[in-house]
C-alpha atoms as a PDB file:
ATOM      1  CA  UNK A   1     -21.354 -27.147  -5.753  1.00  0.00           C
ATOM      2  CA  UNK A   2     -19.794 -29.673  -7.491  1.00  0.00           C
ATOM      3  CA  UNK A   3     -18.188 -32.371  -5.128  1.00  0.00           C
ATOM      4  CA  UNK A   4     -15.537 -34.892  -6.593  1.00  0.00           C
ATOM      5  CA  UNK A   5     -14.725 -37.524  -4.324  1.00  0.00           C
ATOM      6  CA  UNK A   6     -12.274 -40.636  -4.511  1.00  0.00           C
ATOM      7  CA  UNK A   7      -9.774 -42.189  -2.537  1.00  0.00           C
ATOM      8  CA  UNK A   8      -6.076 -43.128  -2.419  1.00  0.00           C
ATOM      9  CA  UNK A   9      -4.741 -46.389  -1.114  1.00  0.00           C
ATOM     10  CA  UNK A  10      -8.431 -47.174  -0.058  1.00  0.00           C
ATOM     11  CA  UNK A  11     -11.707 -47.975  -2.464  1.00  0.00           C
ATOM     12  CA  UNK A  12     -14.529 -45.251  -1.287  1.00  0.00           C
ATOM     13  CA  UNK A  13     -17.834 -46.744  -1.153  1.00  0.00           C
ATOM     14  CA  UNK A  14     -21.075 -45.492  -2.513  1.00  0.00           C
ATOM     15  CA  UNK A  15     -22.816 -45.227   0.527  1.00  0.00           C
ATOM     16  CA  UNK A  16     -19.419 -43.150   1.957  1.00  0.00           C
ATOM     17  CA  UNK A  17     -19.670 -40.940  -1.398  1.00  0.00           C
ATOM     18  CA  UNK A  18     -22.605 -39.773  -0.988  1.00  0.00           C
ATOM     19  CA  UNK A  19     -22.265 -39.135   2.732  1.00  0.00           C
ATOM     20  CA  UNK A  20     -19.620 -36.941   1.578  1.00  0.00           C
ATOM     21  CA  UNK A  21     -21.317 -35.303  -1.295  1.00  0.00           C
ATOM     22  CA  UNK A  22     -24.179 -34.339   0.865  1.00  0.00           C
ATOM     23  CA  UNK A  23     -22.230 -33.057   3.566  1.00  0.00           C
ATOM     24  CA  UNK A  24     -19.714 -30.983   2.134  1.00  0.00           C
ATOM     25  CA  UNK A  25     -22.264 -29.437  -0.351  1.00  0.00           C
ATOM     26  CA  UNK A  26     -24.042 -28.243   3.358  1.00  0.00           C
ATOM     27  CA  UNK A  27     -20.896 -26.556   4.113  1.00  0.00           C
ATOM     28  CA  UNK A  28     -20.243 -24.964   0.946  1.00  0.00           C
ATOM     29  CA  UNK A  29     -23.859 -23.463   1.470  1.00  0.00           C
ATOM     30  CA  UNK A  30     -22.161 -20.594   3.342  1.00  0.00           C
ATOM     31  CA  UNK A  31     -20.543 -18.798   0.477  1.00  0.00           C
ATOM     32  CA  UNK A  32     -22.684 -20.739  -2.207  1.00  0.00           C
ATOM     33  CA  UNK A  33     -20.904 -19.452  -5.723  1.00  0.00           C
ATOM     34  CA  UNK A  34     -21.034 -22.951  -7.248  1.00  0.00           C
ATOM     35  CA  UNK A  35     -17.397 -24.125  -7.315  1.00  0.00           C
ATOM     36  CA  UNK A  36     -16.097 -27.483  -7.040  1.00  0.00           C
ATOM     37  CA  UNK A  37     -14.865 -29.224  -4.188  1.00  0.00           C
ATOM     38  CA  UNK A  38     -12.481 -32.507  -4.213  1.00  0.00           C
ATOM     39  CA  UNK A  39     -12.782 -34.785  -1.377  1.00  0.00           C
ATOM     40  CA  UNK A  40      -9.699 -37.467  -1.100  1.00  0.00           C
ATOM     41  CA  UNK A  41     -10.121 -40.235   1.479  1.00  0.00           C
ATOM     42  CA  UNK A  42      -6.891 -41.807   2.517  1.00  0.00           C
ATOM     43  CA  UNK A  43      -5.844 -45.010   4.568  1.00  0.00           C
ATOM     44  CA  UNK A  44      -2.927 -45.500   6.236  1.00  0.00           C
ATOM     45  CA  UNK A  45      -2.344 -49.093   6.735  1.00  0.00           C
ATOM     46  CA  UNK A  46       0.141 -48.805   9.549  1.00  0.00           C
ATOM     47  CA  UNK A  47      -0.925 -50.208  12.569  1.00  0.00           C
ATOM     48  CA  UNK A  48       1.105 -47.877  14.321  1.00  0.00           C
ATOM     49  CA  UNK A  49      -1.623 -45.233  12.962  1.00  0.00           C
ATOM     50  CA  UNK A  50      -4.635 -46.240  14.881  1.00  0.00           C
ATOM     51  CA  UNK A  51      -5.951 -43.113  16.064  1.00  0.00           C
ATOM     52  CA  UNK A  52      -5.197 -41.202  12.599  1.00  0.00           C
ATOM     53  CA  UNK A  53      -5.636 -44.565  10.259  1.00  0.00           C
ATOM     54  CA  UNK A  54      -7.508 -42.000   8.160  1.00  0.00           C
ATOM     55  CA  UNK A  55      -7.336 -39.344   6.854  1.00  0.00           C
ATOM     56  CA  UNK A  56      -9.603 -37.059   4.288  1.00  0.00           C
ATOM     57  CA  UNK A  57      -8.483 -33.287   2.823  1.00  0.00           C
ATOM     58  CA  UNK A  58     -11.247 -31.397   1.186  1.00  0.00           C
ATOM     59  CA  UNK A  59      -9.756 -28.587  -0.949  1.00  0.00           C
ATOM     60  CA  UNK A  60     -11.585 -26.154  -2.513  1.00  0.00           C
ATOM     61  CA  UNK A  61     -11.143 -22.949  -4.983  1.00  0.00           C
ATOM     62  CA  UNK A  62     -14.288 -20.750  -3.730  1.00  0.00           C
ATOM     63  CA  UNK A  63     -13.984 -17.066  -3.598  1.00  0.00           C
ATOM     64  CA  UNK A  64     -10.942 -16.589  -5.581  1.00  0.00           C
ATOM     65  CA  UNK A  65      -8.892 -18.168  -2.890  1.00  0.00           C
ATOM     66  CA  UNK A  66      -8.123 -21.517  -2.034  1.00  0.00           C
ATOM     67  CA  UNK A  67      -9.609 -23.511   1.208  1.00  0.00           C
ATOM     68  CA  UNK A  68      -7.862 -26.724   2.145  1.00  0.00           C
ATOM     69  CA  UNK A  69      -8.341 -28.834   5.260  1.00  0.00           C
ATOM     70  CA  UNK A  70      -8.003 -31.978   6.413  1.00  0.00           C
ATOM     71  CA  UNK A  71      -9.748 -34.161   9.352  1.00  0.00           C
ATOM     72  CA  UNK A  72      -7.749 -37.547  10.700  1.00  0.00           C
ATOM     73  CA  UNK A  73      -9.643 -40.395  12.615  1.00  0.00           C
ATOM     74  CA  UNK A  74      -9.894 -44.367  13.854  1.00  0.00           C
ATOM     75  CA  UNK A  75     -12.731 -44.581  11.233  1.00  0.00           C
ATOM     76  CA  UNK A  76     -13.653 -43.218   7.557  1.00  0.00           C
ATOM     77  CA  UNK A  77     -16.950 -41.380   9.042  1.00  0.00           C
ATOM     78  CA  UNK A  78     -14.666 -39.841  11.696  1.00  0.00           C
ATOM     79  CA  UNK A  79     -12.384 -37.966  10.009  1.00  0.00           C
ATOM     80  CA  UNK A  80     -14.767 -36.898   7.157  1.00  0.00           C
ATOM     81  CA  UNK A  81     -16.829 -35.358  10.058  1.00  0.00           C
ATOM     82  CA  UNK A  82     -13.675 -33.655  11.317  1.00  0.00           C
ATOM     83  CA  UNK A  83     -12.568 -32.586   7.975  1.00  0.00           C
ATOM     84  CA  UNK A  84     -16.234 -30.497   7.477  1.00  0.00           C
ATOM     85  CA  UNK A  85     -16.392 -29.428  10.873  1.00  0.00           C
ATOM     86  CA  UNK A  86     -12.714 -27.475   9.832  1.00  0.00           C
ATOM     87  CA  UNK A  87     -14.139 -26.674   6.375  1.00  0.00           C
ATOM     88  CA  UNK A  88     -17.415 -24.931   7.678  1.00  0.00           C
ATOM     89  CA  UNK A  89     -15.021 -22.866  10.107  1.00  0.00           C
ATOM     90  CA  UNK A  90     -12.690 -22.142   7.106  1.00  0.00           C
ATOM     91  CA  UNK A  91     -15.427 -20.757   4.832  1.00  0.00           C
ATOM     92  CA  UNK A  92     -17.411 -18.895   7.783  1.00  0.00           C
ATOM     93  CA  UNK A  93     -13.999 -17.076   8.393  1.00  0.00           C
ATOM     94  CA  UNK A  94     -13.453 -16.194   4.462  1.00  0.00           C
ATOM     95  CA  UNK A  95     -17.101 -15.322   4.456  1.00  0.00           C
ATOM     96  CA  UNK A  96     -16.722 -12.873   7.773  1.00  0.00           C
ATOM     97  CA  UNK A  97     -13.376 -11.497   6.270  1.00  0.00           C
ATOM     98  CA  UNK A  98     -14.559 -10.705   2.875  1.00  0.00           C
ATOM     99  CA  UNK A  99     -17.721  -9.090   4.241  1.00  0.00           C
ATOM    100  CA  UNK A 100     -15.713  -6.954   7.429  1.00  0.00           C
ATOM    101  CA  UNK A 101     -13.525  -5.904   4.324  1.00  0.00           C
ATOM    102  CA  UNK A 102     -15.708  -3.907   2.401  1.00  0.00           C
ATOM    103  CA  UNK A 103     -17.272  -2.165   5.694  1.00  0.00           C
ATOM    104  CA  UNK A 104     -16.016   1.606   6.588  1.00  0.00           C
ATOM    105  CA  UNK A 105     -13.408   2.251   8.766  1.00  0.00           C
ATOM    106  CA  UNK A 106     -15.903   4.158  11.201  1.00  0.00           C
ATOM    107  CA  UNK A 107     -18.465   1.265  11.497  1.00  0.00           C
ATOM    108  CA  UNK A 108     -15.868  -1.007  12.869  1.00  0.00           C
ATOM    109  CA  UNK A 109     -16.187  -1.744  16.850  1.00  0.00           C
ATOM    110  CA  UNK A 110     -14.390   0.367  18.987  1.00  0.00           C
ATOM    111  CA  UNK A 111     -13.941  -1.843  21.635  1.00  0.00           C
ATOM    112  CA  UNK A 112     -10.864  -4.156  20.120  1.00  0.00           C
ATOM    113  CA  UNK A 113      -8.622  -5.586  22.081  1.00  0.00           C
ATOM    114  CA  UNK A 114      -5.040  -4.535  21.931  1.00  0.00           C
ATOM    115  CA  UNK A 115      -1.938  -7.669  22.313  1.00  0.00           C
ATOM    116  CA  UNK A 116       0.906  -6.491  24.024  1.00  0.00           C
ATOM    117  CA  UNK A 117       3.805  -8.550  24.315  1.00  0.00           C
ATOM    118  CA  UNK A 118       5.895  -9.433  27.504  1.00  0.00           C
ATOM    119  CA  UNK A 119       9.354  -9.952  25.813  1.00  0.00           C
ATOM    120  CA  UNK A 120      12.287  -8.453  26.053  1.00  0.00           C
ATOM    121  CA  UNK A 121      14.032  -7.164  23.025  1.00  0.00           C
ATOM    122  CA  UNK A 122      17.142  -8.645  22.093  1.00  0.00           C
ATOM    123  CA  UNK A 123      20.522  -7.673  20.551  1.00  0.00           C
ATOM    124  CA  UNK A 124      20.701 -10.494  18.438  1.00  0.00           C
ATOM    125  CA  UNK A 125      18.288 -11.683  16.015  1.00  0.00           C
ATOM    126  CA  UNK A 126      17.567 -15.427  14.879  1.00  0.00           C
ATOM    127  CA  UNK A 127      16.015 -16.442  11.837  1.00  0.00           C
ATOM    128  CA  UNK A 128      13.545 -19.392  12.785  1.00  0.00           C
ATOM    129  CA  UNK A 129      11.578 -20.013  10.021  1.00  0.00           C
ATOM    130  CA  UNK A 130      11.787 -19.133   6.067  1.00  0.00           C
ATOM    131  CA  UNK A 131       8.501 -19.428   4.189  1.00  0.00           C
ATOM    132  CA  UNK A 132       8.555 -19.721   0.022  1.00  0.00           C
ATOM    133  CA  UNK A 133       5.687 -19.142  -1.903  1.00  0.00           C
ATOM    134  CA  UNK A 134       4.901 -18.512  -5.504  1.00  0.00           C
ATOM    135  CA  UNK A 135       4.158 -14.685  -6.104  1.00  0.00           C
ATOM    136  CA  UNK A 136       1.276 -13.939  -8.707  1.00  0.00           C
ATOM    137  CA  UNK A 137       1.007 -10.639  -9.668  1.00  0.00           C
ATOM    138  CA  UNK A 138      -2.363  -8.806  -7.787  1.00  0.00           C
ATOM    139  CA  UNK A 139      -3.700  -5.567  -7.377  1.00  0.00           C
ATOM    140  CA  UNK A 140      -3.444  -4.001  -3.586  1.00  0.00           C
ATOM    141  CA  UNK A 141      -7.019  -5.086  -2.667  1.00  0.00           C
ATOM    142  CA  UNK A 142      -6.552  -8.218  -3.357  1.00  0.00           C
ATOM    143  CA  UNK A 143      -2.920  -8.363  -1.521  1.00  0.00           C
ATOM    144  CA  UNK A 144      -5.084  -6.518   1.643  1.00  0.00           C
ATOM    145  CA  UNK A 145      -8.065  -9.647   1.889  1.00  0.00           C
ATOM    146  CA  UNK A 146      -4.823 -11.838   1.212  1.00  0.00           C
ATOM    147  CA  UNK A 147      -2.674 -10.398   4.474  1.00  0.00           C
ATOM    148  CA  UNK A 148      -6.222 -10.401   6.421  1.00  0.00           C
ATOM    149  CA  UNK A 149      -6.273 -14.055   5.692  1.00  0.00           C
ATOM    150  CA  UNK A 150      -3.106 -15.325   6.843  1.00  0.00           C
ATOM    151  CA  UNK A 151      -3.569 -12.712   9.742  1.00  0.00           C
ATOM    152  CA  UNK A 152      -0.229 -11.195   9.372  1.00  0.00           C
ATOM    153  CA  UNK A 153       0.346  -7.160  10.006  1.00  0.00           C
ATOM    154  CA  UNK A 154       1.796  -6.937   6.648  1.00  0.00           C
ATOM    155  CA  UNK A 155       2.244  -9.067   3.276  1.00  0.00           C
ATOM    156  CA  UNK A 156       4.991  -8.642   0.683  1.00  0.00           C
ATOM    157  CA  UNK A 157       3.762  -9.224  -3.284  1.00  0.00           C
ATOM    158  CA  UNK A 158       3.897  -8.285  -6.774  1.00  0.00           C
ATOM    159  CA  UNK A 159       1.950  -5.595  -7.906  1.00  0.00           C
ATOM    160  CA  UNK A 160       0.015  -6.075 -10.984  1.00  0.00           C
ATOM    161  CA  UNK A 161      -0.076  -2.669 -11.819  1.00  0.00           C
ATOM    162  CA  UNK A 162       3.219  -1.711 -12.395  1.00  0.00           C
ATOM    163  CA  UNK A 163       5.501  -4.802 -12.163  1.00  0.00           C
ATOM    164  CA  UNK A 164       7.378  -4.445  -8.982  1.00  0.00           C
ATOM    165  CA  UNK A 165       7.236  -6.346  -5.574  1.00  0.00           C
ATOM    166  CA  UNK A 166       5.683  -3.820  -2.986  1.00  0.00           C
ATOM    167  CA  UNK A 167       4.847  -4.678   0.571  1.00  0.00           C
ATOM    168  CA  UNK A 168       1.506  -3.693   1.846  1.00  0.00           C
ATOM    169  CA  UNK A 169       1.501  -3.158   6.178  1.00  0.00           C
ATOM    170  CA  UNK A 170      -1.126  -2.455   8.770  1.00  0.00           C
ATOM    171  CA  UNK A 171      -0.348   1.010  10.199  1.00  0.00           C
ATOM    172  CA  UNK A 172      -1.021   2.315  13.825  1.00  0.00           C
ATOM    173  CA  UNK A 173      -4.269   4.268  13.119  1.00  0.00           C
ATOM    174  CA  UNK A 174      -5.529   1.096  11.783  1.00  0.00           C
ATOM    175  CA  UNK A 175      -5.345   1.968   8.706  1.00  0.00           C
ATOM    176  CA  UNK A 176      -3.118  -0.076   5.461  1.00  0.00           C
ATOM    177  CA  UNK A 177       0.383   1.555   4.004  1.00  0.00           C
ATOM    178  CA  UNK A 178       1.661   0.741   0.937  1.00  0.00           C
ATOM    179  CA  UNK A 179       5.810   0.624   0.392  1.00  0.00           C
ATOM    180  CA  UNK A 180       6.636   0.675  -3.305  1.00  0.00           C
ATOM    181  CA  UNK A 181      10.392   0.426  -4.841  1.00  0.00           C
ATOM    182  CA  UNK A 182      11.328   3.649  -6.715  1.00  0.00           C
END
């Protein structure tokens, strides 16, 4: 893996370089397909900030997606331990979702649990959020492991195949449904 490491408003010291080399390239062990990794230290110089003075994001393309996080702390060492700690999780979770997707439908547990909700439908209906993205064209598969990541039931995007924007949904027997324009 190859780690690139600097810093913004702050000079990054060997000795904290190579901490950080060393310890995100033991992360990226998990998936291990030799991408790169940049590591940006930041300082805040706001005294207001003490607790979160800084502040270090480790993005990474590994897998064909991309894996950003980004640890906060009193002290350099803190929040670059932080910042691992969230990528490990991050690439453990790519690494369990990209191996559970290729399994069979009948080797899957059983024993999931189902979420039921306790609200009461409404007659009115309030938009409280509006997301915007940039749609690449991708085949289905690829939209599927993309809807498992963000963990949403269903994922709208533009099929590389034939050109239009299709929506691909979870459906109650577990398995996916595809809804195409005509």
């Amino acid at each position: 893996m190859d780690v690139r490491v600097h810093g913004r408003n702050m000079r990054v010291s060997s000795k904290l370089q190579e901490l950080a080399d060393d310890r995100v390239r033991h992360a990226g062990r998990i998936l291990d397909d030799g991408v790169s990794a940049d590591v940006e230290f930041t300082e805040r110089r706001n005294p207001r900030q003490g607790d979160s003075r800084y502040r270090v994001e480790i993005t990474s393309h590994t897998a064909g997606h991309t894996v950003r996080v980004q640890g906060e702390g009193p002290d350099d060492r803190t929040a670059l331990d932080r910042a691992v700690d969230k990528f490990e999780h991050q690439l453990r979770k790519l690494k369990d979702r990209l191996v559970h997707r290729s399994r069979q439908r009948s080797n899957k547990p059983l024993n999931e649990e189902l979420v039921t909700s306790d609200e009461t439908p409404s007659d009115e209906f309030e938009i409280v959020r509006t997301k915007r993205f940039e749609m690449r064209p991708m085949r289905p598969e690829e939209a599927a492991l993309q809807m498992e990541m963000i963990g949403h039931s269903f994922f709208f995007f533009l099929d590389a195949d034939n050109g239009k924007h299709s929506v691909l949904y979870h459906r109650d027997d577990g398995s996916l449904g595809l809804i195409e324009p005509q």
